[in-house]
Protein backbone atom coordinates (compact mmCIF):
# COMPACT_ATOMS: atom_id res chain seq x y z
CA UNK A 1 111.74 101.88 112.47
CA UNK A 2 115.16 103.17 111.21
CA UNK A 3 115.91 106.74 110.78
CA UNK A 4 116.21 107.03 106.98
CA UNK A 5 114.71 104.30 105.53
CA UNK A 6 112.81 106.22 102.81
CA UNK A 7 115.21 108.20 100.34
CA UNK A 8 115.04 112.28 101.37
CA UNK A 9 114.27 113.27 97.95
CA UNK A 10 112.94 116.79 97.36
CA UNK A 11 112.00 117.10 93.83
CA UNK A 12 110.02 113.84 92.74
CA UNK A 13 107.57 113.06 89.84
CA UNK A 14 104.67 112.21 92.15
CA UNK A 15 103.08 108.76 91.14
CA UNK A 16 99.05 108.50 91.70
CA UNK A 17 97.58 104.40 90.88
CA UNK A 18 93.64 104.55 91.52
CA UNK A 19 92.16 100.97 91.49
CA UNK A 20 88.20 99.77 92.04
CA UNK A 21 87.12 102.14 89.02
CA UNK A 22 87.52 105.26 90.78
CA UNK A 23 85.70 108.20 89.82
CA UNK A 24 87.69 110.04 86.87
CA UNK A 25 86.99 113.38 88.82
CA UNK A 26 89.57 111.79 91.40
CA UNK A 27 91.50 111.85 87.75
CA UNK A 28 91.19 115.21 86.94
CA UNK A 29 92.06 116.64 90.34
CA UNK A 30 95.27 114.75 90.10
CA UNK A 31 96.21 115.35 86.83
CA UNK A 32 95.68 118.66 87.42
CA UNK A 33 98.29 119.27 90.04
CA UNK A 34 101.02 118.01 87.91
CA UNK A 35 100.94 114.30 89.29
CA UNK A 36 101.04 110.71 86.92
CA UNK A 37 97.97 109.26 87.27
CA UNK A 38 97.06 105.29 86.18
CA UNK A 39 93.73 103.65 86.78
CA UNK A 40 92.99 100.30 87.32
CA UNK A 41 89.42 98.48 87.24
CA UNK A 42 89.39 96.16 89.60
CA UNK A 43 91.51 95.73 93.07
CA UNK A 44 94.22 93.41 93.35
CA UNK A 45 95.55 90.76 95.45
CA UNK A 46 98.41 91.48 97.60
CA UNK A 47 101.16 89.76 95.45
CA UNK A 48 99.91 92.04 92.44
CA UNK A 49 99.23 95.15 94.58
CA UNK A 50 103.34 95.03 95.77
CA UNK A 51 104.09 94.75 92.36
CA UNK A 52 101.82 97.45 90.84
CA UNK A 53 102.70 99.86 93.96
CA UNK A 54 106.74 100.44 93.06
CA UNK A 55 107.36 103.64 92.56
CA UNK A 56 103.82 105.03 93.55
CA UNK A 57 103.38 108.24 95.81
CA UNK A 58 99.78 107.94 95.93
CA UNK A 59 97.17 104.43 95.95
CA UNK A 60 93.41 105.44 95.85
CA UNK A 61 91.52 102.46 96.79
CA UNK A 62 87.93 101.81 97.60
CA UNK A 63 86.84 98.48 99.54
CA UNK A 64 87.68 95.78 98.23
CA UNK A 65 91.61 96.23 97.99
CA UNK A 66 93.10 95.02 101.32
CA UNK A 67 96.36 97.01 102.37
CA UNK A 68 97.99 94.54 104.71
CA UNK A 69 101.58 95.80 106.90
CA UNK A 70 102.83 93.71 104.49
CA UNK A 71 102.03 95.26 101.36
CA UNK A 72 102.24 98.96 102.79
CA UNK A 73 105.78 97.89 104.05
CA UNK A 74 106.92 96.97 100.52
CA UNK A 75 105.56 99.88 99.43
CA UNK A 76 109.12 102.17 99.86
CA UNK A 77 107.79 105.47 97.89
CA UNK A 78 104.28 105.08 99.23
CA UNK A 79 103.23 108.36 101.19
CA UNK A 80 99.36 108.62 101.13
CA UNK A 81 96.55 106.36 100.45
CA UNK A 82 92.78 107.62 99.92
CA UNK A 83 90.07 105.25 100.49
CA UNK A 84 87.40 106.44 98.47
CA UNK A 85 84.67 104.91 100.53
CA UNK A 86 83.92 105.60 104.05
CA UNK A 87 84.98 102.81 105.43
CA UNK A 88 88.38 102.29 106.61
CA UNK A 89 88.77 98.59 107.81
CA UNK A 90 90.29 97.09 104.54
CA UNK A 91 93.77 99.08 105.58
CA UNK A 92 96.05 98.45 108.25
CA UNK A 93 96.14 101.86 109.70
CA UNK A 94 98.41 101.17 112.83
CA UNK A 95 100.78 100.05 110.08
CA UNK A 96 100.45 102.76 108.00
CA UNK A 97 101.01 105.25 110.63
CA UNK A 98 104.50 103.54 111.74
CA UNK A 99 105.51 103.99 107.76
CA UNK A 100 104.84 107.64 108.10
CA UNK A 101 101.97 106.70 105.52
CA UNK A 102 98.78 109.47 105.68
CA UNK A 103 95.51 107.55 104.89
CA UNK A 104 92.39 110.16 104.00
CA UNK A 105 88.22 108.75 103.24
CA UNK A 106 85.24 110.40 102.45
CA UNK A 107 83.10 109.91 105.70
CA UNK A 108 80.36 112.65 104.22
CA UNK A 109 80.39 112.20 100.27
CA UNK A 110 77.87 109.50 99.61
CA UNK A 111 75.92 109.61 103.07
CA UNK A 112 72.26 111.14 101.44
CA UNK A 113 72.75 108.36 98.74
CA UNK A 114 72.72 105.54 101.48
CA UNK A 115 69.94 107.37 103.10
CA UNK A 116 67.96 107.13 100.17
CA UNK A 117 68.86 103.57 99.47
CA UNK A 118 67.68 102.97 102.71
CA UNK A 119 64.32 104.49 103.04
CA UNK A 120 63.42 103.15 99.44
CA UNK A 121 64.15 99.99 101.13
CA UNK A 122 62.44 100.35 104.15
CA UNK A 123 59.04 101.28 101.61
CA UNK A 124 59.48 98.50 99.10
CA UNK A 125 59.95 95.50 101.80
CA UNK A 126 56.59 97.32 103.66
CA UNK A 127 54.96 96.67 100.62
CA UNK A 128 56.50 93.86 99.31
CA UNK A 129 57.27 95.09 96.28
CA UNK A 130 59.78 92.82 95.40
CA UNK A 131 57.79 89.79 95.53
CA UNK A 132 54.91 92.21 93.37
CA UNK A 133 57.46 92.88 90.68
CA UNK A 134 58.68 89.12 90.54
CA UNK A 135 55.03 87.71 89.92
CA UNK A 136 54.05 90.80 87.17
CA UNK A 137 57.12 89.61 85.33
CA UNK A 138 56.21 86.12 85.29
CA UNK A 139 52.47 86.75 83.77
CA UNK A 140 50.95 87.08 87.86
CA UNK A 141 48.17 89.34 88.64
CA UNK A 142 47.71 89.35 92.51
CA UNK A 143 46.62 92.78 93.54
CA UNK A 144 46.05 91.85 97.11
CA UNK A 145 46.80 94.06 100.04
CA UNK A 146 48.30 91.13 102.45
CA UNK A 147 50.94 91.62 104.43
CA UNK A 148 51.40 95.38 102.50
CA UNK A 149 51.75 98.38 104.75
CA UNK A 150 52.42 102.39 105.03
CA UNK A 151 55.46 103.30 106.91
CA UNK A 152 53.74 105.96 108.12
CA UNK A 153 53.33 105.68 112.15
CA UNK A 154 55.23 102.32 112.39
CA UNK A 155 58.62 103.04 114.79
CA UNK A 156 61.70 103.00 112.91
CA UNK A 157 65.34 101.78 115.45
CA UNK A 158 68.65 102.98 113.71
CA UNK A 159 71.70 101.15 115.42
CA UNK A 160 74.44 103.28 115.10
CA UNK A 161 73.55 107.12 115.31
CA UNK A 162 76.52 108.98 112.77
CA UNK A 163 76.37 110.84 109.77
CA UNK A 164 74.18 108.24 107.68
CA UNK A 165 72.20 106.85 111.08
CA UNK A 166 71.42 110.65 111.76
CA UNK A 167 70.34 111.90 108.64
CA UNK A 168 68.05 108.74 108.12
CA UNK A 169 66.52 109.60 111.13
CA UNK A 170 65.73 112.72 110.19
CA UNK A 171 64.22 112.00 106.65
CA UNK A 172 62.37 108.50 108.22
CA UNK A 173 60.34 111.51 110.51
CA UNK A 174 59.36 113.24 107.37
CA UNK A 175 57.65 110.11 106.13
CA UNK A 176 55.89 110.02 109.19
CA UNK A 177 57.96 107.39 111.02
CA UNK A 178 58.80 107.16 114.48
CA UNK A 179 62.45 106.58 115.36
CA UNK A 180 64.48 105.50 117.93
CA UNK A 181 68.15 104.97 118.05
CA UNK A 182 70.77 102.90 120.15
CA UNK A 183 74.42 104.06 120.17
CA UNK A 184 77.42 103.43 122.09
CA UNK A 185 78.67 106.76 121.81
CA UNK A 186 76.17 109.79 123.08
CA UNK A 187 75.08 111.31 120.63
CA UNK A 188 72.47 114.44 120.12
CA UNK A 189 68.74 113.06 118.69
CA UNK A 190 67.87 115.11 115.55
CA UNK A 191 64.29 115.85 115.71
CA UNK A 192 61.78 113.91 117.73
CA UNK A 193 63.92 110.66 117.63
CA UNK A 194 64.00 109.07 121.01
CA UNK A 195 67.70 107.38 122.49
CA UNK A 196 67.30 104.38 124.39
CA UNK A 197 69.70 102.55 126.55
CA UNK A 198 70.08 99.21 125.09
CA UNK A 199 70.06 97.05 121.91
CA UNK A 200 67.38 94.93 123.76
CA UNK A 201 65.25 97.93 124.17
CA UNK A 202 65.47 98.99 120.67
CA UNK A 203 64.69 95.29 119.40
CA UNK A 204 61.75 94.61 121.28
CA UNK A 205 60.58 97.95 120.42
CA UNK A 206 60.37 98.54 116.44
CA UNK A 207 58.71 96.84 113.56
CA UNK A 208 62.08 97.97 111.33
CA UNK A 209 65.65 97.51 112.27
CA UNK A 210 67.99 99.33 110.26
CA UNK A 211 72.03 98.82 111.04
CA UNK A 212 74.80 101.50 110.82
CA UNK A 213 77.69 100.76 112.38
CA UNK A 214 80.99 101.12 111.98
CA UNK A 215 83.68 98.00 110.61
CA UNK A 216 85.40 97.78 113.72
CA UNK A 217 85.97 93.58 114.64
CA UNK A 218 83.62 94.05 117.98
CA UNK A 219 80.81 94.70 115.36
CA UNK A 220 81.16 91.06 114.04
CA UNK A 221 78.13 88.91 113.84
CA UNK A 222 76.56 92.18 116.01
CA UNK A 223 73.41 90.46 114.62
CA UNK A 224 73.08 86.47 115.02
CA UNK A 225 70.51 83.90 116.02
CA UNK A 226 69.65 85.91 119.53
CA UNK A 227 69.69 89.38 118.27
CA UNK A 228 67.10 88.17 115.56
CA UNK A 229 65.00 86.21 118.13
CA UNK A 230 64.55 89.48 120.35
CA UNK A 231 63.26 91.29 117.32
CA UNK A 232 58.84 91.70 116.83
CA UNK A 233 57.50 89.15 115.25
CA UNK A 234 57.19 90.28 110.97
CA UNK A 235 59.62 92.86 111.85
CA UNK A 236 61.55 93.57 108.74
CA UNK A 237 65.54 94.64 108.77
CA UNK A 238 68.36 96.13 106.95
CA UNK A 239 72.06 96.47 107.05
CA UNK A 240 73.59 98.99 104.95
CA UNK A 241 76.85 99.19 106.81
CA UNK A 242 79.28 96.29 106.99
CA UNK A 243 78.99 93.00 105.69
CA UNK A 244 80.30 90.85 108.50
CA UNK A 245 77.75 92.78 111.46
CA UNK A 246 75.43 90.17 110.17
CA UNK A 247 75.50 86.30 110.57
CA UNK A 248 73.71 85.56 107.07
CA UNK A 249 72.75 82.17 108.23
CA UNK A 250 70.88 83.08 111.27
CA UNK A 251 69.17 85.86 109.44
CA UNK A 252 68.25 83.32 106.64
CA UNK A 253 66.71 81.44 109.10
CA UNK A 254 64.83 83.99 110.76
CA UNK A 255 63.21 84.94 107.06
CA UNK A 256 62.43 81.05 106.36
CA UNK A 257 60.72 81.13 109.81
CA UNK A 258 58.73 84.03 109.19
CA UNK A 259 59.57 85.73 112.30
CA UNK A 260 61.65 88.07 109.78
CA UNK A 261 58.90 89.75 107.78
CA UNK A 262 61.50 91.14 104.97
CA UNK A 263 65.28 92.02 104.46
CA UNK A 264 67.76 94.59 102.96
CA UNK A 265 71.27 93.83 102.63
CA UNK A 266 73.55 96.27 100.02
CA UNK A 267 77.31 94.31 102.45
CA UNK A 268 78.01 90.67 102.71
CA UNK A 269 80.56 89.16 104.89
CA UNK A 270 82.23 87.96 101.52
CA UNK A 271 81.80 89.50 97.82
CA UNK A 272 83.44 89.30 94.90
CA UNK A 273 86.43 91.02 93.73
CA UNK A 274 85.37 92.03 90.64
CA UNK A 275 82.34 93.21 88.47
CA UNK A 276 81.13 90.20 87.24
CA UNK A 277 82.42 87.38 89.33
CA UNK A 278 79.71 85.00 90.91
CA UNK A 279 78.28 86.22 94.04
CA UNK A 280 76.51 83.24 96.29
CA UNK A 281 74.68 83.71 99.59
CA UNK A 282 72.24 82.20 101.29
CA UNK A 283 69.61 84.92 101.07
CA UNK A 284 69.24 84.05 97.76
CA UNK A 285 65.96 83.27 96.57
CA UNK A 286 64.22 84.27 99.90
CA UNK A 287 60.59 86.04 99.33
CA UNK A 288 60.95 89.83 99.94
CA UNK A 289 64.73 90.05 100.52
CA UNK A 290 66.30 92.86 98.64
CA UNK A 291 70.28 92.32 97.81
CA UNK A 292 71.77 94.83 96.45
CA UNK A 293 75.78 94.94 94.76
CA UNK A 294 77.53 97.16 97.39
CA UNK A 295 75.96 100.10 95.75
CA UNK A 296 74.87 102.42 98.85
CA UNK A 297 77.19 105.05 97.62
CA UNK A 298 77.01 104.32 94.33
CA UNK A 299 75.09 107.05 92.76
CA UNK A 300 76.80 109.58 89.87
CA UNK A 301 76.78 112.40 92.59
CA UNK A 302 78.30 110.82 95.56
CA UNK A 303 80.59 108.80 93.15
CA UNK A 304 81.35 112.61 91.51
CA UNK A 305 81.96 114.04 95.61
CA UNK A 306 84.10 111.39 96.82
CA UNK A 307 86.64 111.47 94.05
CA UNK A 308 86.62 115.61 94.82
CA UNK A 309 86.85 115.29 98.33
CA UNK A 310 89.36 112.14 98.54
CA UNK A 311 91.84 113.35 95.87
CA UNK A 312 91.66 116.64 97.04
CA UNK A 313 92.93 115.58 100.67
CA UNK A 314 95.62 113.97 99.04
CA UNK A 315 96.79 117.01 96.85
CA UNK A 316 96.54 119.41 100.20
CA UNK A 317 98.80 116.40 102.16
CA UNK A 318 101.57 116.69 99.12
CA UNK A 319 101.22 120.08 98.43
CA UNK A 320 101.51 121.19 101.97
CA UNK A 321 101.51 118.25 104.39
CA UNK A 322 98.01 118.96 105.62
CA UNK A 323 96.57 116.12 107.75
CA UNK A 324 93.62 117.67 108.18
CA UNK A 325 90.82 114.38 108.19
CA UNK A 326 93.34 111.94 108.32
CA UNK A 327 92.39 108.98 109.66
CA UNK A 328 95.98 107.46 111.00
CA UNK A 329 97.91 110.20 111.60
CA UNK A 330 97.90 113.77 113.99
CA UNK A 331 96.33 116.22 112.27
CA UNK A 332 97.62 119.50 111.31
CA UNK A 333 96.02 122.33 109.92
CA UNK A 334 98.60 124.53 107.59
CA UNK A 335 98.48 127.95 106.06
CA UNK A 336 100.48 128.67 102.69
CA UNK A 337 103.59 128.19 102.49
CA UNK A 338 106.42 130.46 103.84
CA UNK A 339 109.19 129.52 102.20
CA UNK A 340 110.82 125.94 102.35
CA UNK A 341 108.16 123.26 103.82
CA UNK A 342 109.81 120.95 106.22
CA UNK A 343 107.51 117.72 107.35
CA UNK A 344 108.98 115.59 110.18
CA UNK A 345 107.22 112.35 110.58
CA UNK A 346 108.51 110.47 113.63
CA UNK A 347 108.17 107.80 117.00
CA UNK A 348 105.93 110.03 119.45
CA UNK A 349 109.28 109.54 122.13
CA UNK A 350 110.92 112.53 124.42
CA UNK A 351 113.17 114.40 122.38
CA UNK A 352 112.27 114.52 118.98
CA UNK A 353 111.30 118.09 118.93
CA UNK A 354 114.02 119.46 120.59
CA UNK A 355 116.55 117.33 118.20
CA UNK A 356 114.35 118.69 115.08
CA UNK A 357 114.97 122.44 116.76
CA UNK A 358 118.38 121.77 116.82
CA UNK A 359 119.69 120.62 113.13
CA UNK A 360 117.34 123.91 112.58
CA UNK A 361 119.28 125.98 114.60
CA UNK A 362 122.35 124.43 113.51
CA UNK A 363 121.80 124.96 109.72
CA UNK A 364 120.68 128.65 110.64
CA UNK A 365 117.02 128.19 109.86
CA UNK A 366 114.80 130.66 110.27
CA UNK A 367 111.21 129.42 111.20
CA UNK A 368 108.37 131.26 109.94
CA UNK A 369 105.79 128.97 111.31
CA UNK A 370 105.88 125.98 112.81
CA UNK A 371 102.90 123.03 114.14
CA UNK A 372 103.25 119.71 116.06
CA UNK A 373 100.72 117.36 116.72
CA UNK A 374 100.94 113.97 118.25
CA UNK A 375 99.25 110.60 118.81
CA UNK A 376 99.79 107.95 120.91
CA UNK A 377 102.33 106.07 118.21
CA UNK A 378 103.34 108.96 116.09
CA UNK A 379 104.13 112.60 115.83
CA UNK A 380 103.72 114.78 113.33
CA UNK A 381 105.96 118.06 112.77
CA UNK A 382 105.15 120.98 110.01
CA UNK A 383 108.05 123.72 109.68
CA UNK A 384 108.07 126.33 107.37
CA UNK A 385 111.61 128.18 107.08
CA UNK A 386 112.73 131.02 105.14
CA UNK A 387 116.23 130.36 105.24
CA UNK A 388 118.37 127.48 105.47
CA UNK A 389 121.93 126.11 104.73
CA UNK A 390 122.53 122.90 102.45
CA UNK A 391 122.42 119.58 103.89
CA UNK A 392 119.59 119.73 105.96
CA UNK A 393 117.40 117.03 104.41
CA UNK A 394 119.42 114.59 105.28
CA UNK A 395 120.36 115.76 109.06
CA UNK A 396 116.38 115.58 109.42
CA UNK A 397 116.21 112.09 108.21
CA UNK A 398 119.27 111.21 110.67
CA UNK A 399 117.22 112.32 113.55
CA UNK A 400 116.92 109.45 116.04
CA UNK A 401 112.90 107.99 115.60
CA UNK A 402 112.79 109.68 112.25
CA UNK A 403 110.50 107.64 110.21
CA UNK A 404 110.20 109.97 106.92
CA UNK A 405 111.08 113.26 106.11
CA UNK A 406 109.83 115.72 103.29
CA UNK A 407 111.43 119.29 102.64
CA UNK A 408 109.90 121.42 99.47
């Protein structure tokens, strides 16, 4: 990266563009610290998105908009994005990171709404109430008990074991489930829930199957023609995660077959851009399979949190360069200003902070406070100074593995 490539300007009319029908909380919180705010409905392609994105300080996405190296790299005025969503795969963040680019989510916001989504799930496939509702509104009486069961003593397995796996857990207990979870990370059980050692284990063992994992690619097709085949026989199963962890085909199989009792998918491997375009899949059709519009999170509350939390990360990163959450670059906790503000962004290399010390020195700088963190690619300087001569802004940016520089 050259040293200077962004423009070291310190007084700028901060941009925001929110796409995917963001929250207009995310609105107010922006407006509200003085920045120019336009929404957009839907996402945009990448063509579009380079266009739309000149002269924009801030992009708030959710999941659908893909922010490719090259659309962040055309993106010369770009210094934060918020995905407002917890997931994180649709941007390049190794990308980002080299751009000096801070990308923020909301990994909490919307995690009881998901739960909830879930266990109503997890109830209506027991009972087949899908298949119940389809025949009342087509004139058909059938008030027979087959194949309809409590949840109540049958064993719950949650694969993946974070914020949303954990809190199921918890809530699945108060219904009287059992649960067990696999994870490759250790992780503390809440309650009685019961770790096991292996995917296997947990397959073999439980009559429901519910997935929460993150959108990393080594979770692609996690769930395919085996995984389905080591599952009890009528077991039922739900992914509430990421679209591509499941190989729709197999798992349309397994439901034709039987050997899949029910399903509950709210993420598909491919969905539509925009509200109202045609969504096909293969599940379609299939008796008690609940599909759902990518609405886990999409209840007035979490929808009401996540534009709070997510715009308010990126008012605390332009205010006052906190990184505090970020998910690309170090992060650095900063009390109020003292002063002028001095952010260093720069090539985690030998040197750096000793070169940033001395243009400080050299335009007799007095530091008040001062905080470096650092990650494999990318380091990340905050300097507050009380006192310094002209010219310094652009000594920063001349710095050798500069990659941006902010002063305020």
């Amino acid at each position: 990266m050259k040293a200077g490539r962004f423009s070291p300007v310190e007084c700028f009319v901060v941009k925001a563009l929110l796409l995917e029908n963001i929250h207009p909380e995310a609105t107010r919180l922006l407006a509200d610290a003085g920045y120019e705010v336009e929404n957009r409905r839907g996402a945009l392609g990448e063509d579009d998105l380079i266009d739309a994105l000149e002269g924009v300080t801030l992009l708030g996405i959710r999941s659908r908009t893909q922010l490719t190296e090259r659309v962040l790299a055309s993106a010369s005025e770009l210094q934060a994005v918020g995905a407002f969503c917890i997931g994180t795969n649709q941007i390049d963040l190794d990308a980002a990171a080299r751009l000096g680019i801070a990308c923020f989510n909301a990994p909490y916001s919307n995690t009881r709404s998901v739960v909830e989504l879930a266990l109503a799930e997890i109830v209506a496939l027991a009972r087949h109430l899908t298949d119940k509702n389809k025949q009342m509104h087509e004139g058909i009486w059938d008030k027979s008990a087959g194949g309809a069961h409590e949840v109540r003593g049958r064993t719950l397995g949650l694969v993946g074991y974070g914020n949303i796996g954990s809190q199921l857990s918890v809530l699945a207990e108060s219904f009287g489930m059992r649960v067990w979870f696999y994870d490759v990370v250790d992780k503390l059980a809440m309650g009685n829930a019961k770790r096991v050692d292996s995917l296997d284990e947990l397959l073999a063992t439980c009559e429901t199957i519910s997935v929460h994992v993150d959108g990393r690619p080594e979770n692609t097709n996690l769930f395919g023609e085996a995984e389905f085949g080591r599952m009890r026989p009528r077991a039922l199963f739900l992914n509430l995660s990421r679209g591509h962890v499941v190989d729709i085909p197999a798992l349309a199989a397994a439901v034709r077959s039987g050997h899949i009792a029910g399903a509950g998918l709210d993420v598909y491997p491919s969905e539509p851009r925009a509200a109202g375009d045609r969504f096909v899949n293969e599940l379609q059709g299939l008796p008690n399979v609940i599909l759902t519009p990518h609405v886990g999170g999409s209840t007035q509350e979490a929808q009401v949190d996540i534009g709070r939390f997510t715009a308010g990360k990126l008012v605390d990163f332009m205010a006052g360069g906190s990184t505090v959450m970020s998910v690309n670059l170090p992060q650095v906790q900063v009390p109020a200003q003292q002063g002028r503000r001095v952010i260093h962004i720069h090539r985690n290399v030998p040197g750096v902070l000793a070169n940033l010390t001395k243009v400080l020195s050299s335009h007799q700088a007095n530091i008040a406070f001062q905080a470096l963190n650092t990650n494999s690619e990318v380091g990340y300087v905050v300097t507050d100074v009380t006192s310094a001569a002209p010219g310094l802004t652009r000594e920063l940016t001349e710095i050798p593995h500069t990659i941006r520089v902010r002063v305020s």
